[in-house]
Protein backbone atom coordinates (compact mmCIF):
# COMPACT_ATOMS: atom_id res chain seq x y z
CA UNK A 1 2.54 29.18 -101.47
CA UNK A 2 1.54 25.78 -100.48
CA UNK A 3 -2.41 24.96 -100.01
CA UNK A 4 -3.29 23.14 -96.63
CA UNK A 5 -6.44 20.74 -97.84
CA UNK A 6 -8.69 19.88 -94.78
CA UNK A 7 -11.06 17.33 -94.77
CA UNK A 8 -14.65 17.58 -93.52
CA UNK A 9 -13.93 15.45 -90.34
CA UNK A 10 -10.93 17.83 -89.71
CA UNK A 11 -13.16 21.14 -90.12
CA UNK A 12 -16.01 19.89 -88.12
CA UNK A 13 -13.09 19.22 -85.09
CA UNK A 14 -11.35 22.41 -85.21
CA UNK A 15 -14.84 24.50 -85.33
CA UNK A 16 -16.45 22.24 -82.13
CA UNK A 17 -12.94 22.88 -80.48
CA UNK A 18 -13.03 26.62 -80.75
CA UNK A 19 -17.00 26.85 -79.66
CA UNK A 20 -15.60 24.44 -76.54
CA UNK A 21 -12.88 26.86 -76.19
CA UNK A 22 -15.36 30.03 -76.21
CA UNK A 23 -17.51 28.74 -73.51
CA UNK A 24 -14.90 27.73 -71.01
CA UNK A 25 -13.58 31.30 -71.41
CA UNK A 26 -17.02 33.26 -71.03
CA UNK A 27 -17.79 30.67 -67.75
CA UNK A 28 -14.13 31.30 -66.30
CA UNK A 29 -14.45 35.05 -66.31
CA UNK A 30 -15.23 36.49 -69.39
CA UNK A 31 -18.20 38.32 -68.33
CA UNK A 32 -16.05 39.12 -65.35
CA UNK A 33 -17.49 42.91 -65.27
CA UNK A 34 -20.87 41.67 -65.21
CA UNK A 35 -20.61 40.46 -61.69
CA UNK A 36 -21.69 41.05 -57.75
CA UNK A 37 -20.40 39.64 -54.74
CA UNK A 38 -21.41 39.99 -51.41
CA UNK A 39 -21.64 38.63 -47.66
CA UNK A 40 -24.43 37.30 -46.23
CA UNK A 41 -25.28 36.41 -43.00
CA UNK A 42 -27.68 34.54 -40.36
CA UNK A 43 -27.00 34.29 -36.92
CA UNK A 44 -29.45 32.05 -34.36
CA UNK A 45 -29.69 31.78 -30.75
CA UNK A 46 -30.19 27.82 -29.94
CA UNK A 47 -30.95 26.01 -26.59
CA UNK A 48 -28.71 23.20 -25.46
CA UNK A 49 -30.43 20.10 -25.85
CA UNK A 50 -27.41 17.94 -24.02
CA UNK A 51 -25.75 17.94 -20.58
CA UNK A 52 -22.68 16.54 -19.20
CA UNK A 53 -20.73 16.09 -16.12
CA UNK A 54 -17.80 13.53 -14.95
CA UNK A 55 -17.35 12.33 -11.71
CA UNK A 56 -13.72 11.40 -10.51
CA UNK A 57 -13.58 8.59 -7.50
CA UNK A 58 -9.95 8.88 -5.87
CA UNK A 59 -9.43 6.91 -2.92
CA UNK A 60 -6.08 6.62 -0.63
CA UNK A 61 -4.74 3.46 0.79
CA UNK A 62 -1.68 2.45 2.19
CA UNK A 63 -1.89 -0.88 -0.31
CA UNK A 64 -2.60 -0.58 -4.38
CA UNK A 65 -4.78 -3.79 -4.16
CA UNK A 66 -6.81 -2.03 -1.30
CA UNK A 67 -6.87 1.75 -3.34
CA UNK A 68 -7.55 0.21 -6.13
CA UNK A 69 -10.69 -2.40 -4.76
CA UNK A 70 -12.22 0.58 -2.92
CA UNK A 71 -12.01 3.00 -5.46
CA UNK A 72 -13.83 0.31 -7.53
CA UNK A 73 -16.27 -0.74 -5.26
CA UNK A 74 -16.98 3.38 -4.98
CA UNK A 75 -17.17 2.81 -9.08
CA UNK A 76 -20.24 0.01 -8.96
CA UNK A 77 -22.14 1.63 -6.24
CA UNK A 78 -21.85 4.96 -7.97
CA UNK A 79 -22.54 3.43 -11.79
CA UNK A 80 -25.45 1.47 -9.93
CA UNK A 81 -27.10 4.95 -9.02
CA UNK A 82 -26.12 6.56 -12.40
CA UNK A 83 -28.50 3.62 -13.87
CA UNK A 84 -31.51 3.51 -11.23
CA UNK A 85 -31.62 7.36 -11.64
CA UNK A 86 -33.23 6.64 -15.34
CA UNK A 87 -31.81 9.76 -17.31
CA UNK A 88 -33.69 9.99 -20.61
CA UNK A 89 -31.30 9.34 -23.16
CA UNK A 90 -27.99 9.03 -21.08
CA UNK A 91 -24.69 7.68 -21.92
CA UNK A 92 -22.32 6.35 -19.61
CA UNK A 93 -18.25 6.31 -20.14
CA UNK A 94 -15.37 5.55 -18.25
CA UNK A 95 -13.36 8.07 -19.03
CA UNK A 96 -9.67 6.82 -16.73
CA UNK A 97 -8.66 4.58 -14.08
CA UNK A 98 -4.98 4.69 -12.69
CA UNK A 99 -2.85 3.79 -9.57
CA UNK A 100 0.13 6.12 -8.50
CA UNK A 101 1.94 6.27 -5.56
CA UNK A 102 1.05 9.75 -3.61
CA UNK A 103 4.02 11.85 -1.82
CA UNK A 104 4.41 15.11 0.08
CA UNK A 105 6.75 17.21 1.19
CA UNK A 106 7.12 17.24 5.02
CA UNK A 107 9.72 18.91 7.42
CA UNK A 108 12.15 19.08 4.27
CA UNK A 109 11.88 15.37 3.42
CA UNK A 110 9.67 13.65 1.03
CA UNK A 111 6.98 10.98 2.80
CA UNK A 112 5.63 8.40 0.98
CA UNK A 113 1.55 8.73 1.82
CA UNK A 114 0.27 5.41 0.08
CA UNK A 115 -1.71 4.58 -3.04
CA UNK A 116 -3.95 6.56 -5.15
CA UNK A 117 -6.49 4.88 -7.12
CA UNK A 118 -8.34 7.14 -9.49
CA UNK A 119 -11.30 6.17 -11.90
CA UNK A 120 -13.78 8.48 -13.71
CA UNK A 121 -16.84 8.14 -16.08
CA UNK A 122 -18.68 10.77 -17.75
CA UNK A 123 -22.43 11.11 -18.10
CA UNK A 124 -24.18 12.57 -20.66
CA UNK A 125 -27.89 13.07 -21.17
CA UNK A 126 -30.54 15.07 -22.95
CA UNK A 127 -32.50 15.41 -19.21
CA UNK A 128 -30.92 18.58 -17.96
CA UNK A 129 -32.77 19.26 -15.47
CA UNK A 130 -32.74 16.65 -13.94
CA UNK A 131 -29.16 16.09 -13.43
CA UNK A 132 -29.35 18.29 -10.74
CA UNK A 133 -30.44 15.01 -9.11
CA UNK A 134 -27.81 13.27 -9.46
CA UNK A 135 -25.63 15.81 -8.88
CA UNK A 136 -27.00 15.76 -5.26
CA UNK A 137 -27.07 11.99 -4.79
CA UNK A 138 -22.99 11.78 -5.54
CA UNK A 139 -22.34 13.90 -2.65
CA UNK A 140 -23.31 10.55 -0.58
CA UNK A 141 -20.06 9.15 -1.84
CA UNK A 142 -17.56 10.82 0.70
CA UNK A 143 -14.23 10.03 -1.97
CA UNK A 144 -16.32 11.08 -5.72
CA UNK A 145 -16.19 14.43 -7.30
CA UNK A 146 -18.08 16.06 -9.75
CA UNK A 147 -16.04 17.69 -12.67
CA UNK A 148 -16.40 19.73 -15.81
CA UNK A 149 -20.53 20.16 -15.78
CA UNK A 150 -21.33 21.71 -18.76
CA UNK A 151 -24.55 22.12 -21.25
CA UNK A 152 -24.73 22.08 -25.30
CA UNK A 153 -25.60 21.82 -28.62
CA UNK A 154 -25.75 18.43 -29.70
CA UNK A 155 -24.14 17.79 -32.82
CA UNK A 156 -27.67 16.32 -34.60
CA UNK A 157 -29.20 19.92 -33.25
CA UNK A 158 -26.18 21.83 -34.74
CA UNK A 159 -26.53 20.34 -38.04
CA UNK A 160 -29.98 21.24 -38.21
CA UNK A 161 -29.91 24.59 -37.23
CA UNK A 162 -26.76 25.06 -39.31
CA UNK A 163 -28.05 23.80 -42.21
CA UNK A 164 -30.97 26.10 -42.03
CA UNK A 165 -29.00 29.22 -41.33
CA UNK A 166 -26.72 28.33 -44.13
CA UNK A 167 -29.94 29.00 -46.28
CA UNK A 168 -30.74 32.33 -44.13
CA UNK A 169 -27.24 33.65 -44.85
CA UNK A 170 -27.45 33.13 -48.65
CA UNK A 171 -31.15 34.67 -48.64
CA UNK A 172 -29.99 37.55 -46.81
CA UNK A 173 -26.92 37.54 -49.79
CA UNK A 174 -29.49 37.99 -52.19
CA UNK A 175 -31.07 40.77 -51.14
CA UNK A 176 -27.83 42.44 -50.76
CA UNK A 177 -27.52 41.79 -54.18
CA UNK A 178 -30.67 42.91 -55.61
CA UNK A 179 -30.99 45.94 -54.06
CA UNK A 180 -27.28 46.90 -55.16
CA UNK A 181 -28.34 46.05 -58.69
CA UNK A 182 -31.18 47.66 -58.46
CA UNK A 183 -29.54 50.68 -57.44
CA UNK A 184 -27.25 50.45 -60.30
CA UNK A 185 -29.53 50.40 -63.05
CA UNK A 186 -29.54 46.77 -63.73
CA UNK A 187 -31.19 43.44 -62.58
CA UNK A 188 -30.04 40.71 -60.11
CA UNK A 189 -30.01 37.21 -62.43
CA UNK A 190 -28.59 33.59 -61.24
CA UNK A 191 -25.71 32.62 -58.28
CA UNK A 192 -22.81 31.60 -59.78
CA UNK A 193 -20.77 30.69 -56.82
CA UNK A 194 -21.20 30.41 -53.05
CA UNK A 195 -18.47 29.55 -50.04
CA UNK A 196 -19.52 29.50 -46.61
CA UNK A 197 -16.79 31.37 -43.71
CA UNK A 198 -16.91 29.07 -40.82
CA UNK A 199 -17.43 30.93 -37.06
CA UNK A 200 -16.83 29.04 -33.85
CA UNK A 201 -19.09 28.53 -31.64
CA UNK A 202 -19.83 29.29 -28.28
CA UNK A 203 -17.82 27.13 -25.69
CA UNK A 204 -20.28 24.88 -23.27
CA UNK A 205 -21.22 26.74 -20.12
CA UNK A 206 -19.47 25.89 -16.83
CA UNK A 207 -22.34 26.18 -14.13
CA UNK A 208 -20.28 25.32 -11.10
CA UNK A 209 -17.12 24.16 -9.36
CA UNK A 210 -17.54 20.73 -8.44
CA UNK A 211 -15.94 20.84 -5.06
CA UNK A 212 -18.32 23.17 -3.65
CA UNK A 213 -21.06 19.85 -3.98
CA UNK A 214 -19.43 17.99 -1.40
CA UNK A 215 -20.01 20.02 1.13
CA UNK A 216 -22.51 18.99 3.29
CA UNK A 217 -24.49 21.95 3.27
CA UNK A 218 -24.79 22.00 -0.68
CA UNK A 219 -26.42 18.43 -0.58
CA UNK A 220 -29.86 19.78 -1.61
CA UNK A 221 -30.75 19.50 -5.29
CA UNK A 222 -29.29 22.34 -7.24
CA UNK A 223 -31.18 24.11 -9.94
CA UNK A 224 -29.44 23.63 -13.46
CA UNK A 225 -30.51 27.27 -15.84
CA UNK A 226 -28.81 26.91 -19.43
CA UNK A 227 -27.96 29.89 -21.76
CA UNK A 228 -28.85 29.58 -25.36
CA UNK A 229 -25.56 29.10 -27.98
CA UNK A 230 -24.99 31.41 -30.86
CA UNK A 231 -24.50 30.01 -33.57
CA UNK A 232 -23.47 32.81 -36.62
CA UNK A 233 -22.59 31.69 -40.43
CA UNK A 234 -21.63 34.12 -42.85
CA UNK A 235 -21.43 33.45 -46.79
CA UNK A 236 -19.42 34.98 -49.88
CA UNK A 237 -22.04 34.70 -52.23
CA UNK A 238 -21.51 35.94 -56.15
CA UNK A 239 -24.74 36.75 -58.45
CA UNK A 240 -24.92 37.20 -62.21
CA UNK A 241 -25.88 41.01 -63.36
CA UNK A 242 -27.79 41.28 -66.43
């Protein structure tokens, strides 16, 4: 039989690549049996911090040019107010502008009505309340509706309170975990892995129907009330037993 002669440099290899070898194993499952995993879970009401509403200008003329210079002029006048009405921490964005022909159908023909000229811009601010204000000044503007009026979580306030219920959920996790170890004879030791299970949250709330502002009898200031969001987060969270 033929000896196989190994150097020391050899030997020293083959021993460090068997301990490497060990400890991948025992960290990729070998202790496998000596495992918990559980859910854990935090869920938080928050208050919208953020408001938003877009208001459409349409205006009907029997020439583009003149649609589209009055639905403008409508446009500066009603940006001018958004201004002067000094929203804490608003942003302003047009949000479309188009001219298309308008028809209906009459006495079984179509009839060619004139020019539509259509612009919108979308406010959003962190003063709720107080765009009930301005809600009530834009029913001045006889051709300007108010659309899509909805409150929210910002995204800076979602992060935060995310990040902090993310923490929650893997506290509640733990104790889970203890007390199932506990109940089993043995003790709770370090996380070895954690993945968070996204949830949606809730959509904005729609207060109103915008039409309903330009009636004349709805020009009084209208009061805004917000609901808080819920905001849940659960977590698969695995512990060591020992």
């Amino acid at each position: 039989m033929k000896k196989i002669k190994l150097n020391t440099t050899t030997l020293i290899a083959v021993l460090l690549a068997v301990f490497i070898t060990f400890q991948l194993t025992k960290r990729s499952g070998g202790d496998i049996h000596h495992r918990v995993q559980v859910e854990g879970e935090c869920l938080k009401k928050v208050s919208p911090d953020k408001g938003k509403v877009t208001f459409v200008i349409s205006t009907l003329k029997q020439d583009a040019k003149a649609a589209s210079k009055a639905t403008q002029e409508t446009y500066t006048k009603l940006l001018e107010m958004l201004k002067a009405s000094n929203l804490e921490n608003i942003e302003l964005e047009t949000t479309q502008y188009r001219v298309d022909q308008e028809h209906a159908w009459e006495n079984k023909k179509d009839v060619f009505k004139g020019y539509r000229a259509i612009m919108g811009i979308e406010v959003q601010t962190t003063d709720i309340k107080r765009l009930g204000e301005v809600l009530a000044k834009s029913t001045a503007f006889q051709n300007v509706e108010a659309n899509g009026f909805s409150t929210f979580v910002s995204a800076e306030g979602n992060k935060i309170t995310r990040e902090a219920c993310l923490v929650e959920s893997i506290e509640n996790a733990r104790k889970k975990a203890d007390a199932m170890a506990r109940a089993g004879g043995a003790r709770l030791g370090r996380m070895i892995s954690v993945q968070e299970n996204n949830f949606g949250e809730r959509e904005p709330i729609r207060m109103f129907a915008a039409k309903a502002l330009m009636e004349s009898e709805m020009r009084a200031t209208p009061m805004i009330e917000t609901k808080d969001q819920d905001i849940h987060i659960k977590v698969s969270v695995e512990f060591e037993l020992r």
